[in-house]
Protein backbone atom coordinates (compact mmCIF):
# COMPACT_ATOMS: atom_id res chain seq x y z
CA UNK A 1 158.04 181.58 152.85
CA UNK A 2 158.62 179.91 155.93
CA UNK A 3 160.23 176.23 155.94
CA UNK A 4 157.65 174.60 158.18
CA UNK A 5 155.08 176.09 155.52
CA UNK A 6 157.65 174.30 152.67
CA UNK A 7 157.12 171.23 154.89
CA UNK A 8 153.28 171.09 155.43
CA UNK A 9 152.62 171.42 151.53
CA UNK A 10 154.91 168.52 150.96
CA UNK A 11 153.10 166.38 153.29
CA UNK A 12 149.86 167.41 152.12
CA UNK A 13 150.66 166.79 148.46
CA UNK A 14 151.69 162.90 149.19
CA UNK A 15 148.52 162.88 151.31
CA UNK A 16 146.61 163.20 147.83
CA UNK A 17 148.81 161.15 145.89
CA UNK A 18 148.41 158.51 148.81
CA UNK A 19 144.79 158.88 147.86
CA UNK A 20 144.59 158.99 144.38
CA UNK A 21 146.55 155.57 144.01
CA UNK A 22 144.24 153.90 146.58
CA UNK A 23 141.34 154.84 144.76
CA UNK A 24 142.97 153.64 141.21
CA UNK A 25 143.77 150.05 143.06
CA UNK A 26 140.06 149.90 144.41
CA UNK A 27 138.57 150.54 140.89
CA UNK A 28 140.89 148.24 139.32
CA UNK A 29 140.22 145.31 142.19
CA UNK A 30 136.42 146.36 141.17
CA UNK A 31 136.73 145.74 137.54
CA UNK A 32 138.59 142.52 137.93
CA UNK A 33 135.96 141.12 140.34
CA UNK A 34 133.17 142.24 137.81
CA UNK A 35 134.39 140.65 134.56
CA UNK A 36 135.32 137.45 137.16
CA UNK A 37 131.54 137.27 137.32
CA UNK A 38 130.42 137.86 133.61
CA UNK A 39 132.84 134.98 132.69
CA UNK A 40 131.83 132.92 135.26
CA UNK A 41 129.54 129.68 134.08
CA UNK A 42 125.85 129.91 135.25
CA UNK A 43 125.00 128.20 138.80
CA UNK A 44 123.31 124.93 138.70
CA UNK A 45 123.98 121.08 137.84
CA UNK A 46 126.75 120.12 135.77
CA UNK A 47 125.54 118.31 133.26
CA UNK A 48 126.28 114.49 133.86
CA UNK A 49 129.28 113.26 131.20
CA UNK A 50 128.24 111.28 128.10
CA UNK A 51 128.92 108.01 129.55
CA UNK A 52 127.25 108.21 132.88
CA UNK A 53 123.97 109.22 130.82
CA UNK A 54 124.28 106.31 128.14
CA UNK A 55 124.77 103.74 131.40
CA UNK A 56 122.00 105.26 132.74
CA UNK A 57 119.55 104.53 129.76
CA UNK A 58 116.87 101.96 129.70
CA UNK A 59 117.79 99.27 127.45
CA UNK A 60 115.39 98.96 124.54
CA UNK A 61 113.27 96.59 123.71
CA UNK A 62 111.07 95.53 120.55
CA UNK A 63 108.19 96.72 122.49
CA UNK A 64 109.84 100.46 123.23
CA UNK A 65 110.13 100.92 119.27
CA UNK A 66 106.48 99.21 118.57
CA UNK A 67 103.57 101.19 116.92
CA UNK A 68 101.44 103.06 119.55
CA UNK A 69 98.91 100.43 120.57
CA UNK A 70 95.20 100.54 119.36
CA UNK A 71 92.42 100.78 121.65
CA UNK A 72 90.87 97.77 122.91
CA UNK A 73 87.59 96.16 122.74
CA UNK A 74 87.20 97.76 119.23
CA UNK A 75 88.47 94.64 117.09
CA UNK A 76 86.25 92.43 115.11
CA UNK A 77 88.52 89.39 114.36
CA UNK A 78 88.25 85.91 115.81
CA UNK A 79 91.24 83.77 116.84
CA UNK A 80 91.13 81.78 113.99
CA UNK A 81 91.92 85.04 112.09
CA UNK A 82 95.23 85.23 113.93
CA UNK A 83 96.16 81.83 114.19
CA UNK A 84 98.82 80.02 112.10
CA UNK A 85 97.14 76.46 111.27
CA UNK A 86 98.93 73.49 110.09
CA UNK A 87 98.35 69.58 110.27
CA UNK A 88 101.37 67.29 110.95
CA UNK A 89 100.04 63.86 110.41
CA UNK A 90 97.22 63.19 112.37
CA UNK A 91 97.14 66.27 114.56
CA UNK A 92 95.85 70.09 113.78
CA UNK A 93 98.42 72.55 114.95
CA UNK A 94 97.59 75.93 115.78
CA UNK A 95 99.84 78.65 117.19
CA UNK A 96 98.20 82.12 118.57
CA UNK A 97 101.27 84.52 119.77
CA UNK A 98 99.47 86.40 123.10
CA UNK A 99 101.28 89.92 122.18
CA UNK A 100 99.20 92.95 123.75
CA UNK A 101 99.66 94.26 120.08
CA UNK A 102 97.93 91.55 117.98
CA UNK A 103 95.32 90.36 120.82
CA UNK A 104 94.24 93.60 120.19
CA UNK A 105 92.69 93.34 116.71
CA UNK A 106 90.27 90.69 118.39
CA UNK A 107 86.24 90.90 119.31
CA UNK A 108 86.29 91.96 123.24
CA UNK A 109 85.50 88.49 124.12
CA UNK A 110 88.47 86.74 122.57
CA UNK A 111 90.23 90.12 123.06
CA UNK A 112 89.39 89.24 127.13
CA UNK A 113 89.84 85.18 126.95
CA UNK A 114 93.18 85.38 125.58
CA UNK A 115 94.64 88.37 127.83
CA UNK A 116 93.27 87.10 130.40
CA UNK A 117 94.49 83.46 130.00
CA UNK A 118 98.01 85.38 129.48
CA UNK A 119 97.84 87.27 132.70
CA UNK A 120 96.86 84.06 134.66
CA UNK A 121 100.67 82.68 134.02
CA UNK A 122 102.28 86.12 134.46
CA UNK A 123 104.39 85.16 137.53
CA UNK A 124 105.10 81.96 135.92
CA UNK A 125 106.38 83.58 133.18
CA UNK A 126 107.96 85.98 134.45
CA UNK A 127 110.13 83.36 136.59
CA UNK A 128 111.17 81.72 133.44
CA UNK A 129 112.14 84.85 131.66
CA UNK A 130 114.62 85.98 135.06
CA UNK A 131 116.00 82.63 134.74
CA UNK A 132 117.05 83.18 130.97
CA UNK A 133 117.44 86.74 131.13
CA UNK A 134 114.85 87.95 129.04
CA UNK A 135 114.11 91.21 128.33
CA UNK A 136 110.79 90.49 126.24
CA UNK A 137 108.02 88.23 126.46
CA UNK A 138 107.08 86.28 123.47
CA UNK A 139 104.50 83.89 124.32
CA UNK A 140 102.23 81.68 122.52
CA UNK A 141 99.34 79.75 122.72
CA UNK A 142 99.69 76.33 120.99
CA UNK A 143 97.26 73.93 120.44
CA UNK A 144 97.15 70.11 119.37
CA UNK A 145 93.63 68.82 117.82
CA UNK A 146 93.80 65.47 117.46
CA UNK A 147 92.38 64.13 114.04
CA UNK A 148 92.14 60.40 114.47
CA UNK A 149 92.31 57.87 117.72
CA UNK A 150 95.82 57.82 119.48
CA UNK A 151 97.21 60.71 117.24
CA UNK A 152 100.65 61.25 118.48
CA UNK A 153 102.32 64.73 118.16
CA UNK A 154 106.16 66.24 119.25
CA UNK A 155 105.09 69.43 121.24
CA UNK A 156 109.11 70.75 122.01
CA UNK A 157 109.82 70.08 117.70
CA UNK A 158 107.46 73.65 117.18
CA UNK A 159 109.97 75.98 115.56
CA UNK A 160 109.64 79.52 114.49
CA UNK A 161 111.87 80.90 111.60
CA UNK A 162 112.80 84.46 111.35
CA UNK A 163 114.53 86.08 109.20
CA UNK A 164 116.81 83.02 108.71
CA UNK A 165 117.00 82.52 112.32
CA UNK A 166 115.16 79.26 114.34
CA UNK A 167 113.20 80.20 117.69
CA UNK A 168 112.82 76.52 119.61
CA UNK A 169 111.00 77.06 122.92
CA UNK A 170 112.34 77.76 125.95
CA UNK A 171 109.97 76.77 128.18
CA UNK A 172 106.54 75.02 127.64
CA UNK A 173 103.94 75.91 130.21
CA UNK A 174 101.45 72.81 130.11
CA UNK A 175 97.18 74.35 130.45
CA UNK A 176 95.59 71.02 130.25
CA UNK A 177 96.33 67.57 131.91
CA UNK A 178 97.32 65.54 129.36
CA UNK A 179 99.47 67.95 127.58
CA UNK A 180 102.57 65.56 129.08
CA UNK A 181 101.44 62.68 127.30
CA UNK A 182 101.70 63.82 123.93
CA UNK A 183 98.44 62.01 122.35
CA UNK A 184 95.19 62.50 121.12
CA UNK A 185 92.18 61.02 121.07
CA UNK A 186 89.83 62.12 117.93
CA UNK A 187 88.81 65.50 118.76
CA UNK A 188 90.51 65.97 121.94
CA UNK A 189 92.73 69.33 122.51
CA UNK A 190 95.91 69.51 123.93
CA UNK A 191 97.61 72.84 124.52
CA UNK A 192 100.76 75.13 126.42
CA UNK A 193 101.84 78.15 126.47
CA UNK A 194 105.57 78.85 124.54
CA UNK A 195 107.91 81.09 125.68
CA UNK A 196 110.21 82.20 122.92
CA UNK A 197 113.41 83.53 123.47
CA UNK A 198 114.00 87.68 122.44
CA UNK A 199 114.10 89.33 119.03
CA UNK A 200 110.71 88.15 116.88
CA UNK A 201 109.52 90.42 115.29
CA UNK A 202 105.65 90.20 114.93
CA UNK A 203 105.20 92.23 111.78
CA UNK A 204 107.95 90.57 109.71
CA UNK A 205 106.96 87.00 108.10
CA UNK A 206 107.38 83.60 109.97
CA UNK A 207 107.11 80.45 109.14
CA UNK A 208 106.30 78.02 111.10
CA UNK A 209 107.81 73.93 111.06
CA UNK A 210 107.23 70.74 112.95
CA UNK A 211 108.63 67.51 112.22
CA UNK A 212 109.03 68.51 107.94
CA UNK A 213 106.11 70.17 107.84
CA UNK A 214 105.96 74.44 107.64
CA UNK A 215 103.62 77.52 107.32
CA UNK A 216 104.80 80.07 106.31
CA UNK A 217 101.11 82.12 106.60
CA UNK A 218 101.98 84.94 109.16
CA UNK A 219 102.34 87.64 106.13
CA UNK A 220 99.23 87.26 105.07
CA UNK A 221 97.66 87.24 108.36
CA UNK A 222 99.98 90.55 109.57
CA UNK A 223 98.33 92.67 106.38
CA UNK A 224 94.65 91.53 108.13
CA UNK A 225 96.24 92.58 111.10
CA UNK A 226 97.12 96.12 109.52
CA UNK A 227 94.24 96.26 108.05
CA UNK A 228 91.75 95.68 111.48
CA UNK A 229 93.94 98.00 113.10
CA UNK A 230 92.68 100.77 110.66
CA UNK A 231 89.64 100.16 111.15
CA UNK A 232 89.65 100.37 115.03
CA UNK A 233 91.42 103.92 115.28
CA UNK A 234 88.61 104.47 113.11
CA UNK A 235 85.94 103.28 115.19
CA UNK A 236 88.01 104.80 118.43
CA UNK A 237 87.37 108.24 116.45
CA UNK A 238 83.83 108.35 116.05
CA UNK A 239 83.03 106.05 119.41
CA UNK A 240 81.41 103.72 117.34
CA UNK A 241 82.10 100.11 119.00
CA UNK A 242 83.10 97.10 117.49
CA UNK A 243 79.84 95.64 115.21
């Protein structure tokens, strides 16, 4: 055999090795790049860290964590069924609290007079609440009755007690003339609304006080409460309205 035979099968046979290898790097580049992929994490949003989603929270209030709300205009109770009553000398006292969640329970009317009365000092309200930073708004219709001639009462010496804890109002938004002047002619009314600072809790007991004198009737009246609210999602069932 001829050397320039020799010679072409040499360079033929490192022609196919040549090959070969380049084939056995593509495959392996190929099968790197693949399981690359596979371990890859899926596309989209990375999930925002623990502490960026707890800043961005809404802070909670009493009234996030509050019982769904009943219906309205299916109640049957009157104020006077919701109102704490007590006399301090010479004057009848009587303290409503204008929650959406106890107004409520009332006969549409009242249910209407009372929301409505609360929504006519909105903006004031909400004024006072920015200026003390609150996140809730407890407000209360109080009233003074007076009982004899030049009955004198102490509107800012209403308290509320919960829980061991003394509310004194903030803020006392005068709805009558002569609420300033702090007395009473027999049978005359004097009344405000309170704004109460956060954290009553409407379904746990109160008591009331004012100059020595206390109520402490807000349990019983929540069970009524309880009890006309069963009776509306009732009602709110069937469509029947309120007798």
């Amino acid at each position: 055999m001829s050397t320039a035979d020799d010679s072409g099968r040499r360079r033929m046979a490192v022609t196919v090795r040549q090959s070969s290898v380049r084939r056995w790097l593509a495959g392996a580049a190929l099968s790197l790049a693949v399981a690359a992929c596979a371990s890859r994490p899926a596309s989209g949003p990375a999930p925002a860290p623990a502490a960026a989603e707890g800043r961005s929270r809404a802070v909670t209030t009493r009234l996030d964590t509050a019982p769904p709300l009943v219906p309205p205009n299916y109640g049957t109770l009157k104020q006077d069924d919701i109102a704490i009553h007590m006399q301090v000398g010479q004057v009848q006292v009587r303290a409503i609290p204008l929650d959406e969640s106890i107004i409520r329970v009332l006969a549409p009317d009242s249910y209407r007079s009372l929301r409505g009365l609360r929504e006519s000092r909105r903006e004031a309200v909400d004024r006072l609440a920015a200026r003390y930073m609150l996140r809730e708004r407890n407000v209360w219709l109080v009233s003074f009755f007076g009982l004899a001639p030049d009955a004198r009462f102490s509107p800012g010496e209403l308290t509320l007690n919960l829980s061991g804890r003394d509310y004194r109002p903030l803020e006392m938004l005068p709805l009558s003339s002569g609420f300033g002047e702090q007395r009473l002619d027999v049978r005359e009314t004097q009344s405000a609304l309170y704004l109460f600072g956060d954290g009553i809790d409407l379904a746990q007991p109160i008591v009331v006080r004012m100059q020595g004198n206390e109520d402490a009737s807000w349990g019983t009246i929540v069970q009524r409460i309880e009890q006309e609210r069963a009776l509306i999602r009732g009602r709110a069932a069937r469509g029947t309205p309120a007798p």
